[in-house]
PDB file of N, CA and C in Angstrom:
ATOM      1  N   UNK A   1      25.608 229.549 106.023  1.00  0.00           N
ATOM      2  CA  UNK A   1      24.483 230.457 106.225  1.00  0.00           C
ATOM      3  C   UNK A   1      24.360 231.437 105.058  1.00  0.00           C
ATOM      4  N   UNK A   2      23.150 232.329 105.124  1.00  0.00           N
ATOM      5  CA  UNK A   2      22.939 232.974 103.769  1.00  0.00           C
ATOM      6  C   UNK A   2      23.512 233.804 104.084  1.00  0.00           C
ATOM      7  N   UNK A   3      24.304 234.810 103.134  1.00  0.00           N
ATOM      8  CA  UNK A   3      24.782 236.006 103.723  1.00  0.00           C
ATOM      9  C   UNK A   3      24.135 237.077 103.562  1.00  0.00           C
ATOM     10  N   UNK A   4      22.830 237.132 103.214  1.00  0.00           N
ATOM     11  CA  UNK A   4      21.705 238.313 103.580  1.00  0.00           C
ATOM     12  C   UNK A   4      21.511 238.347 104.796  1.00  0.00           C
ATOM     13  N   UNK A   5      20.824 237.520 105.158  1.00  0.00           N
ATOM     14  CA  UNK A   5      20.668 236.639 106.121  1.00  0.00           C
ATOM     15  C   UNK A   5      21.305 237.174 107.409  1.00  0.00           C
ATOM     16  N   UNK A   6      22.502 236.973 107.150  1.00  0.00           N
ATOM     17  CA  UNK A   6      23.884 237.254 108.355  1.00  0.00           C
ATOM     18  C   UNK A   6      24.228 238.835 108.610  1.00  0.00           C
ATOM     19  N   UNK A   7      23.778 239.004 107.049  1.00  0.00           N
ATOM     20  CA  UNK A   7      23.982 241.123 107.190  1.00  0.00           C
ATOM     21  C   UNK A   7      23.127 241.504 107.791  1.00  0.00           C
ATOM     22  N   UNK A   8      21.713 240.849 107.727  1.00  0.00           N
ATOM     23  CA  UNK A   8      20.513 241.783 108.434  1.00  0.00           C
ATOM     24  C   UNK A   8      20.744 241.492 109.765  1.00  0.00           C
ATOM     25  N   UNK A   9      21.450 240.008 110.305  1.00  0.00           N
ATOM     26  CA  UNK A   9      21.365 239.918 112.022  1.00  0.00           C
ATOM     27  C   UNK A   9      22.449 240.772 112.121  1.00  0.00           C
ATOM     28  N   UNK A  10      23.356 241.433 111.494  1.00  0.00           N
ATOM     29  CA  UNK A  10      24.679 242.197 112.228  1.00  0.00           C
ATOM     30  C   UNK A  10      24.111 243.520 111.986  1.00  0.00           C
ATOM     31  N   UNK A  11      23.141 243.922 111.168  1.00  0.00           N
ATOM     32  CA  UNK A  11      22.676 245.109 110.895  1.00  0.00           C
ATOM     33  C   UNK A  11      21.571 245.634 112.365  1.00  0.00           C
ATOM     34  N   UNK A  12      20.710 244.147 112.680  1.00  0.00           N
ATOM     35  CA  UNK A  12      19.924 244.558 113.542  1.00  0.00           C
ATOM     36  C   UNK A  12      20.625 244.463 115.270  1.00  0.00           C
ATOM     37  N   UNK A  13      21.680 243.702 115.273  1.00  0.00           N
ATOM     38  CA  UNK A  13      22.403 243.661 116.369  1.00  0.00           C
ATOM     39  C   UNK A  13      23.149 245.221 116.705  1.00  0.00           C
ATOM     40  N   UNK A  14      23.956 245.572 115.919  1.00  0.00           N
ATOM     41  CA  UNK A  14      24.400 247.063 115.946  1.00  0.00           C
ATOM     42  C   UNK A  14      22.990 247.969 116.027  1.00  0.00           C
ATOM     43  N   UNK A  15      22.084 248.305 115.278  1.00  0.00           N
ATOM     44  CA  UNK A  15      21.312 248.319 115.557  1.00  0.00           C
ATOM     45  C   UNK A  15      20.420 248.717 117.056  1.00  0.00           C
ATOM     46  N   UNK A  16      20.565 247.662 117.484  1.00  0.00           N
ATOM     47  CA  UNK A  16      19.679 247.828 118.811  1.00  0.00           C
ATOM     48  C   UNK A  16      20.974 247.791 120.195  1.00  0.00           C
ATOM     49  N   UNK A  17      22.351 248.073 119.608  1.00  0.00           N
ATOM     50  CA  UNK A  17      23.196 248.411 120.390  1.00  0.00           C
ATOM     51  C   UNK A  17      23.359 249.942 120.200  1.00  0.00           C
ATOM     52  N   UNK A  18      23.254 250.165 119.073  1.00  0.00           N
ATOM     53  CA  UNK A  18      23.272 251.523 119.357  1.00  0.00           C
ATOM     54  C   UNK A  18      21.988 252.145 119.673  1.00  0.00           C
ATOM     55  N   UNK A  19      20.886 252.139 119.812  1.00  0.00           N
ATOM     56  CA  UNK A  19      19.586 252.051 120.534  1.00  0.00           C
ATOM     57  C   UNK A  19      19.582 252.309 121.661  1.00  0.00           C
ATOM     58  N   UNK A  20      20.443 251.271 122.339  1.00  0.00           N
ATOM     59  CA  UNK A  20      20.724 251.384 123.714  1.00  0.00           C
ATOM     60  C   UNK A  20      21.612 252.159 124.634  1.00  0.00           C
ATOM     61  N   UNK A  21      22.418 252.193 123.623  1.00  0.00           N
ATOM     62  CA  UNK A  21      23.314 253.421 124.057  1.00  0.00           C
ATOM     63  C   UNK A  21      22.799 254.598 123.823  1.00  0.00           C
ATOM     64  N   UNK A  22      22.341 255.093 123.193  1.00  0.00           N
ATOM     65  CA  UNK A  22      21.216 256.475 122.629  1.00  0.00           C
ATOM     66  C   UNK A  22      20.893 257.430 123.935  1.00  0.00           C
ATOM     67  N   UNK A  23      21.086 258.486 124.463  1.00  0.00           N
ATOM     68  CA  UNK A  23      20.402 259.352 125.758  1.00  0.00           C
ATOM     69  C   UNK A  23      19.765 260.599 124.158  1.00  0.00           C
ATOM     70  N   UNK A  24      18.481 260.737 123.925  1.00  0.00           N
ATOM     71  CA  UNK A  24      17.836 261.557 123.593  1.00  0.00           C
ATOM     72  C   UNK A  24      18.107 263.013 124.363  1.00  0.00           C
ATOM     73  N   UNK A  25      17.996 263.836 123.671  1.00  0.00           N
ATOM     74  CA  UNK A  25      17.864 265.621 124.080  1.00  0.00           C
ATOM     75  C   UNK A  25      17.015 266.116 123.831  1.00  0.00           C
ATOM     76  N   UNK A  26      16.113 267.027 124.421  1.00  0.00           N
ATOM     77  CA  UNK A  26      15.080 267.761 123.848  1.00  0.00           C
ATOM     78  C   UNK A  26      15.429 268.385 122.514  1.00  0.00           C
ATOM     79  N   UNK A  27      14.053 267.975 121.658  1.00  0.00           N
ATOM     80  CA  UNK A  27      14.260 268.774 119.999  1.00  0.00           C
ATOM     81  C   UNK A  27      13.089 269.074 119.724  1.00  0.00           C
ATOM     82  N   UNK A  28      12.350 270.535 119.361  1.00  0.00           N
ATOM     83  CA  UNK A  28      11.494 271.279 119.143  1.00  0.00           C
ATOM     84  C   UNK A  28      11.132 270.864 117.119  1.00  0.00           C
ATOM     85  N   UNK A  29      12.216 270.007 116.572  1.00  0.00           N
ATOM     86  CA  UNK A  29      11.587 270.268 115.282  1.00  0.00           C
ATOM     87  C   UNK A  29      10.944 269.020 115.454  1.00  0.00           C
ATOM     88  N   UNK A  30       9.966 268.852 114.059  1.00  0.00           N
ATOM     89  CA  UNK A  30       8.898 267.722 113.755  1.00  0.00           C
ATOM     90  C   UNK A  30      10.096 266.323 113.716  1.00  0.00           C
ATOM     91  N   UNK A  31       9.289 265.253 114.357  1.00  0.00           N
ATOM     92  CA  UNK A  31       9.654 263.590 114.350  1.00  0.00           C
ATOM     93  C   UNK A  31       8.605 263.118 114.229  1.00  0.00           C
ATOM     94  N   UNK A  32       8.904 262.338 113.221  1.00  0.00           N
ATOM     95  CA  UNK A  32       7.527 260.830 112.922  1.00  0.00           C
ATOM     96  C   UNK A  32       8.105 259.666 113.134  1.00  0.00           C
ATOM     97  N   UNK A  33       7.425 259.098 114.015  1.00  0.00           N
ATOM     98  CA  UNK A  33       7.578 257.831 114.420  1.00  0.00           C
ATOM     99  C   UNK A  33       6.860 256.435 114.182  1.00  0.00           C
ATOM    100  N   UNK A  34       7.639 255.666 113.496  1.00  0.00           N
ATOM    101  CA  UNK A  34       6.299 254.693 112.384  1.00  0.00           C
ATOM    102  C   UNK A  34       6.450 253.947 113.093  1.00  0.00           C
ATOM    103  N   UNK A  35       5.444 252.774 114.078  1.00  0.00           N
ATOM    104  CA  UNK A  35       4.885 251.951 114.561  1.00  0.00           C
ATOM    105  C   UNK A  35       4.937 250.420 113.669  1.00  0.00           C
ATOM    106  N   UNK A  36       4.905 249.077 114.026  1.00  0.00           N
ATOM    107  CA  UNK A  36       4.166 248.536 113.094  1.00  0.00           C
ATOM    108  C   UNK A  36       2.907 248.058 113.388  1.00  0.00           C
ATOM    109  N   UNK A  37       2.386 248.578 114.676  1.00  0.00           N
ATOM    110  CA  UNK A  37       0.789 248.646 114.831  1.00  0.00           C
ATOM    111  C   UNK A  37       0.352 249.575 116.063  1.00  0.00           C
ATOM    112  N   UNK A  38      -0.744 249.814 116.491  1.00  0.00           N
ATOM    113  CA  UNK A  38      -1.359 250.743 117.495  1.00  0.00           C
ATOM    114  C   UNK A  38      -0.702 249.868 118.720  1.00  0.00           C
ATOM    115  N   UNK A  39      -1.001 248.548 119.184  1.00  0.00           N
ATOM    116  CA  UNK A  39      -0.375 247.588 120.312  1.00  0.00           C
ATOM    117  C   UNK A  39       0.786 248.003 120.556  1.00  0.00           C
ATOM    118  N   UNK A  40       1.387 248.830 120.072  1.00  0.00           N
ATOM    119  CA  UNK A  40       3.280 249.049 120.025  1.00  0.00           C
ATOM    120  C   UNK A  40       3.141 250.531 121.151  1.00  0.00           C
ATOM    121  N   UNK A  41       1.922 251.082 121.254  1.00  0.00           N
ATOM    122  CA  UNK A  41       1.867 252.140 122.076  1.00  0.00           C
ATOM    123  C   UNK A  41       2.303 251.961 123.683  1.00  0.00           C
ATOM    124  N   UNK A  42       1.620 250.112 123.732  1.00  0.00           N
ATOM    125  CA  UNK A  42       1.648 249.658 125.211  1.00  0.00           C
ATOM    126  C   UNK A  42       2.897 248.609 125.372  1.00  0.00           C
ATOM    127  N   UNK A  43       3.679 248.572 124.343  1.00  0.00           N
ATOM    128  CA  UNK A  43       4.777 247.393 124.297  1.00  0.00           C
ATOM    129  C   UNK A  43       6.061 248.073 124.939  1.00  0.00           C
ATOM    130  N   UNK A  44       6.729 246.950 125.186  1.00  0.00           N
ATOM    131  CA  UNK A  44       8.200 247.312 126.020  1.00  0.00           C
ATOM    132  C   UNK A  44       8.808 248.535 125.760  1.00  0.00           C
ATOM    133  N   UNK A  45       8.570 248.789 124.072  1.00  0.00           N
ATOM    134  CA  UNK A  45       9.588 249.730 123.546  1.00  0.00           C
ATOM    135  C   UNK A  45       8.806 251.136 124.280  1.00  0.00           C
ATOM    136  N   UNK A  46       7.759 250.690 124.710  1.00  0.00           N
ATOM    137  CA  UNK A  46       7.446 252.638 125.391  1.00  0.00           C
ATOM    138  C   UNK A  46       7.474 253.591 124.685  1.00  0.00           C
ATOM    139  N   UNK A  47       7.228 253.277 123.473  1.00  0.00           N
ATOM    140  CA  UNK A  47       7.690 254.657 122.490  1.00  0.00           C
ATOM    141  C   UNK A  47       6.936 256.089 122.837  1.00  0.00           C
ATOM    142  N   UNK A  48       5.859 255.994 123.340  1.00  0.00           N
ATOM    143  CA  UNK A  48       5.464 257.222 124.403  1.00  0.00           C
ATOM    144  C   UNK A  48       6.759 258.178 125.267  1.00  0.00           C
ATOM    145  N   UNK A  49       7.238 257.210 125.452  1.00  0.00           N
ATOM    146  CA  UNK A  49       8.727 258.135 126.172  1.00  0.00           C
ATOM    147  C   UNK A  49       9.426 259.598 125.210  1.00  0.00           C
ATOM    148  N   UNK A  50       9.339 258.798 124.090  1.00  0.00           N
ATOM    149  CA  UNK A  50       9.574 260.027 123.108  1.00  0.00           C
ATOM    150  C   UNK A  50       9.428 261.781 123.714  1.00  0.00           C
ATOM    151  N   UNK A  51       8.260 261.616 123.692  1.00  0.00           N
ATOM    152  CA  UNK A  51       7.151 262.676 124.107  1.00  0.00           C
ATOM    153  C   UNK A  51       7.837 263.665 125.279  1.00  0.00           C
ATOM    154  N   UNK A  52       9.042 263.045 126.153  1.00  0.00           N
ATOM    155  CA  UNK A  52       9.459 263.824 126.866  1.00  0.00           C
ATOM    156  C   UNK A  52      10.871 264.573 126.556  1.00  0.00           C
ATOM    157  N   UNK A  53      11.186 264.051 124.857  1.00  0.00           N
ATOM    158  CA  UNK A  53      12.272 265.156 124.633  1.00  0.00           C
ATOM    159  C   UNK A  53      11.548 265.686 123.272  1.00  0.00           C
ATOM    160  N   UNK A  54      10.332 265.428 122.641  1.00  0.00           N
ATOM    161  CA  UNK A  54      10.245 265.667 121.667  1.00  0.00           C
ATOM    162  C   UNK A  54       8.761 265.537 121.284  1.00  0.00           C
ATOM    163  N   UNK A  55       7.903 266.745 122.489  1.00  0.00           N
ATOM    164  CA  UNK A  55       6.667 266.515 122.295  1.00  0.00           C
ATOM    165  C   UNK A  55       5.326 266.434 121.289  1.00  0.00           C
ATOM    166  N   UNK A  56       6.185 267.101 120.361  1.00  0.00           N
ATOM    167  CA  UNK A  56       5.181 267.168 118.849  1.00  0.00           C
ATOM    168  C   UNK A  56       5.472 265.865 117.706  1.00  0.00           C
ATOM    169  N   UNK A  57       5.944 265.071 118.821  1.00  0.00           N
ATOM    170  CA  UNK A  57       6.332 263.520 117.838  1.00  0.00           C
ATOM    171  C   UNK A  57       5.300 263.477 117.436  1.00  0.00           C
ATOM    172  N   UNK A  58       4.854 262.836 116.338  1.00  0.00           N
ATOM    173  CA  UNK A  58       3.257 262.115 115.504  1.00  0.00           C
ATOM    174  C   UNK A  58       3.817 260.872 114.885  1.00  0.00           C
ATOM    175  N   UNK A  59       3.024 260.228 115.607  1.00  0.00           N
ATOM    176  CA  UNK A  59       2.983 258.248 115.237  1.00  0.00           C
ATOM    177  C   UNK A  59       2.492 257.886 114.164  1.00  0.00           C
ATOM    178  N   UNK A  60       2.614 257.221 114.207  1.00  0.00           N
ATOM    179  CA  UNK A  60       2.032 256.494 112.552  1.00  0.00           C
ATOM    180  C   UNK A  60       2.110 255.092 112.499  1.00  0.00           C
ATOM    181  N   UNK A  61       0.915 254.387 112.264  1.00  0.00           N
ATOM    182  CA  UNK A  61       0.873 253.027 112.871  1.00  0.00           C
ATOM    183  C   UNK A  61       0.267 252.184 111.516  1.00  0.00           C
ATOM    184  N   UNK A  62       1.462 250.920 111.618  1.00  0.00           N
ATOM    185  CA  UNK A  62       0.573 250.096 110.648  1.00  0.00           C
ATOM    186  C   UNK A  62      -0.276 249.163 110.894  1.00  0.00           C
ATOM    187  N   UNK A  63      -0.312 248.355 109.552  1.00  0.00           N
ATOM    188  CA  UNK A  63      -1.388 247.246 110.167  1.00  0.00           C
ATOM    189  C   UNK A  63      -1.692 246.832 111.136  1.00  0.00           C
ATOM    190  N   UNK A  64      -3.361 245.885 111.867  1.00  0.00           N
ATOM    191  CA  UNK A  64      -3.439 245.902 113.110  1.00  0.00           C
ATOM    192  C   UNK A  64      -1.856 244.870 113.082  1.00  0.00           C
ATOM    193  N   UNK A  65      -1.893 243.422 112.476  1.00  0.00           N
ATOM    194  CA  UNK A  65      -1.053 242.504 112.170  1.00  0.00           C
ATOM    195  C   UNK A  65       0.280 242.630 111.925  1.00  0.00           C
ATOM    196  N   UNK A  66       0.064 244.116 111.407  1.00  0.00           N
ATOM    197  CA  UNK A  66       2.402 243.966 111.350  1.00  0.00           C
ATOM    198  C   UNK A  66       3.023 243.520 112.369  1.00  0.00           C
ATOM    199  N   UNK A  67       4.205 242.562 111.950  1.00  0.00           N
ATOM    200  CA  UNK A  67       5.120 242.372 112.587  1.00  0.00           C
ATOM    201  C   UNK A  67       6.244 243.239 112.481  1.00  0.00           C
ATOM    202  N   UNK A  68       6.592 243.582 113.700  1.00  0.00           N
ATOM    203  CA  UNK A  68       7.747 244.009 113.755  1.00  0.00           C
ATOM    204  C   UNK A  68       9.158 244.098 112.905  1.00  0.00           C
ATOM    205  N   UNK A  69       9.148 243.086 113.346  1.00  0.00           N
ATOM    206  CA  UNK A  69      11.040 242.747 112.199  1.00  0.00           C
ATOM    207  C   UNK A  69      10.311 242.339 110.889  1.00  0.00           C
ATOM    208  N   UNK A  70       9.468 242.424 110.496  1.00  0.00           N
ATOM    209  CA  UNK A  70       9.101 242.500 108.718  1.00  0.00           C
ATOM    210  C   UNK A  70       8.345 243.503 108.591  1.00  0.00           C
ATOM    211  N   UNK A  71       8.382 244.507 108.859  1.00  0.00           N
ATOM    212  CA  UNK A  71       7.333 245.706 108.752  1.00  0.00           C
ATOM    213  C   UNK A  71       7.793 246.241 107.198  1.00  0.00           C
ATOM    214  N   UNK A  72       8.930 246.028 107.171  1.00  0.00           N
ATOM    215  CA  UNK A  72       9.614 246.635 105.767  1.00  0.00           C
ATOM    216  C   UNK A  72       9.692 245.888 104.764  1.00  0.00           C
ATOM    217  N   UNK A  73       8.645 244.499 105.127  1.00  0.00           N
ATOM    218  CA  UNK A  73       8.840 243.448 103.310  1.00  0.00           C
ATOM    219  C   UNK A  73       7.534 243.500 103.651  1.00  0.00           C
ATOM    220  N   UNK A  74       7.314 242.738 102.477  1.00  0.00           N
ATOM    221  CA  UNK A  74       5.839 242.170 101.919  1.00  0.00           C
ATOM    222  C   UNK A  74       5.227 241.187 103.098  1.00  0.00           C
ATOM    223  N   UNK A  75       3.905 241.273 103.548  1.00  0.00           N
ATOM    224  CA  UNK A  75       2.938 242.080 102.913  1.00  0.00           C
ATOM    225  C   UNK A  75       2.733 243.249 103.284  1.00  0.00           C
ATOM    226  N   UNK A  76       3.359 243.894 104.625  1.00  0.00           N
ATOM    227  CA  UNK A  76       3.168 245.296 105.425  1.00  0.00           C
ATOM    228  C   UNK A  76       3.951 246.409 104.403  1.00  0.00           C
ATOM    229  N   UNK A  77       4.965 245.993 103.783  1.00  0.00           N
ATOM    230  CA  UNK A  77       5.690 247.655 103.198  1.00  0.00           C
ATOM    231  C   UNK A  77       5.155 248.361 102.547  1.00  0.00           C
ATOM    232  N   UNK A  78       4.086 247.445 101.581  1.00  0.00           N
ATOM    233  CA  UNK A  78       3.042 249.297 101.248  1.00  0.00           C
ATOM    234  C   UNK A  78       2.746 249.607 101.949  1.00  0.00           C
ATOM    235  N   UNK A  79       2.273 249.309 103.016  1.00  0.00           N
ATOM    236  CA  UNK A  79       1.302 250.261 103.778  1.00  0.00           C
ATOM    237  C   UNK A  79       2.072 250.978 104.705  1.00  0.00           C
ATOM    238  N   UNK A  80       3.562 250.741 105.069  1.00  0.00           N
ATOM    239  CA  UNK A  80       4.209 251.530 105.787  1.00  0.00           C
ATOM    240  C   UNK A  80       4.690 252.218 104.659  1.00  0.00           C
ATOM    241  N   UNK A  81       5.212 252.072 103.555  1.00  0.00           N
ATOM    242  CA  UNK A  81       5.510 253.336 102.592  1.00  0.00           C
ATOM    243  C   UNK A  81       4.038 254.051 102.578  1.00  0.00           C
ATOM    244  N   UNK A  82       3.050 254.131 102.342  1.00  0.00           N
ATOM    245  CA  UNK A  82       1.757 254.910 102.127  1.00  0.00           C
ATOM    246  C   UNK A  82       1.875 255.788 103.001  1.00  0.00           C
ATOM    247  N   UNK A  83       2.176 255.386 104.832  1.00  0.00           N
ATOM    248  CA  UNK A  83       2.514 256.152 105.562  1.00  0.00           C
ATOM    249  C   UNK A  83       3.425 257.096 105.705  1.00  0.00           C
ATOM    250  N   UNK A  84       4.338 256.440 104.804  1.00  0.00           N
ATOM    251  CA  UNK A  84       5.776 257.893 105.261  1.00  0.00           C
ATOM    252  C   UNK A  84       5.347 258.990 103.769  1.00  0.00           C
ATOM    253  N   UNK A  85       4.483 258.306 103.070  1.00  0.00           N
ATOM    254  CA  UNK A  85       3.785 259.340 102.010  1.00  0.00           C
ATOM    255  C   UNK A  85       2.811 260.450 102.684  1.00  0.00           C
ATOM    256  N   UNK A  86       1.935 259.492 103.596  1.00  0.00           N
ATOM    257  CA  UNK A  86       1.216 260.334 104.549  1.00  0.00           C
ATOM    258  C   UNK A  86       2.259 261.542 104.839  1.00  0.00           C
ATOM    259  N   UNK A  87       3.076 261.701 105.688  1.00  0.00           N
ATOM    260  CA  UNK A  87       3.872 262.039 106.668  1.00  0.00           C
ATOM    261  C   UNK A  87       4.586 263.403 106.206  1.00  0.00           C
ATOM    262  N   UNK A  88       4.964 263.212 104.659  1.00  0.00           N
ATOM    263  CA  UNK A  88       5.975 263.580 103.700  1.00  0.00           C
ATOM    264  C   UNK A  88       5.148 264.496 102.893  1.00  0.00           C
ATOM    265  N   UNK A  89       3.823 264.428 102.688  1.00  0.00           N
ATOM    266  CA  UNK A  89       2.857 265.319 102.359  1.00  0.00           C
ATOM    267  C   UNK A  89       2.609 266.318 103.210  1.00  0.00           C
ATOM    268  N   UNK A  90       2.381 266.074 104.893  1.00  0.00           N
ATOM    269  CA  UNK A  90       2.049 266.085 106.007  1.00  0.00           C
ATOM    270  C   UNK A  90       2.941 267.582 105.603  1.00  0.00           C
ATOM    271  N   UNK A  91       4.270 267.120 106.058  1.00  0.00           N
ATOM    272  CA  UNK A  91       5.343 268.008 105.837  1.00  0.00           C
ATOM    273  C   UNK A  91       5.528 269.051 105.036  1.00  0.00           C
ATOM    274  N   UNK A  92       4.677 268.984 103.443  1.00  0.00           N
ATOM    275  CA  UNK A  92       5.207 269.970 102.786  1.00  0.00           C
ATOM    276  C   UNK A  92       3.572 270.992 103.220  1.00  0.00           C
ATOM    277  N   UNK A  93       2.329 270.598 103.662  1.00  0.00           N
ATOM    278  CA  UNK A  93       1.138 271.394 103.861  1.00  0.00           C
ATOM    279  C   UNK A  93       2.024 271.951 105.067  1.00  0.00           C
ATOM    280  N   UNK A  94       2.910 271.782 106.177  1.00  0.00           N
ATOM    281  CA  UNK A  94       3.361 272.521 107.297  1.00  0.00           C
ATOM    282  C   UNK A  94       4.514 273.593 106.818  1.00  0.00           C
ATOM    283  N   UNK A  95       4.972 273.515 105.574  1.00  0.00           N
ATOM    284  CA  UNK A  95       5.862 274.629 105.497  1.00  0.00           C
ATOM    285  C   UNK A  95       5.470 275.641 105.238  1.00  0.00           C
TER     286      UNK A  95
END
């Protein structure tokens, strides 16, 4: 097997084990939460849940088409980097 390959499944396995283990606390400072599309509002992950330890979360959603587990290669990663540019700008007009 490739061993990229094998790092990203042990990367995304830990990953979504520690995910699961995770109990959130209420936190009053700014969180952005990048999506890889608007559909992800109504998907399993519930990411709306957020909202109850950390109500000033702001989403950020990519393409209608991103996939998920490639949101971070080609062809979606500009447009999710553009976003955390969004976000990161966002940030310095709030200080």
């Amino acid at each position: 097997t490739d061993p990229v390959l094998a790092s990203r499944a042990r990367l995304k396995s830990t990953a979504i084990t520690a995910l699961r283990r995770y109990t959130p606390t209420p936190y009053s400072g700014r969180v952005c939460i990048f999506l890889p599309n608007k559909a992800w509002m109504r998907s399993g992950a519930a990411p709306r849940q957020w909202l109850r330890v950390t109500p000033q979360a702001e989403f950020y959603f990519g393409p209608e088409d991103c996939n998920d587990s490639r949101m971070l290669e080609e062809p979606d990663a500009p447009a999710i980097a553009e976003l955390y540019r969004q976000a990161t700008r966002r940030a310095g007009r709030l200080m």
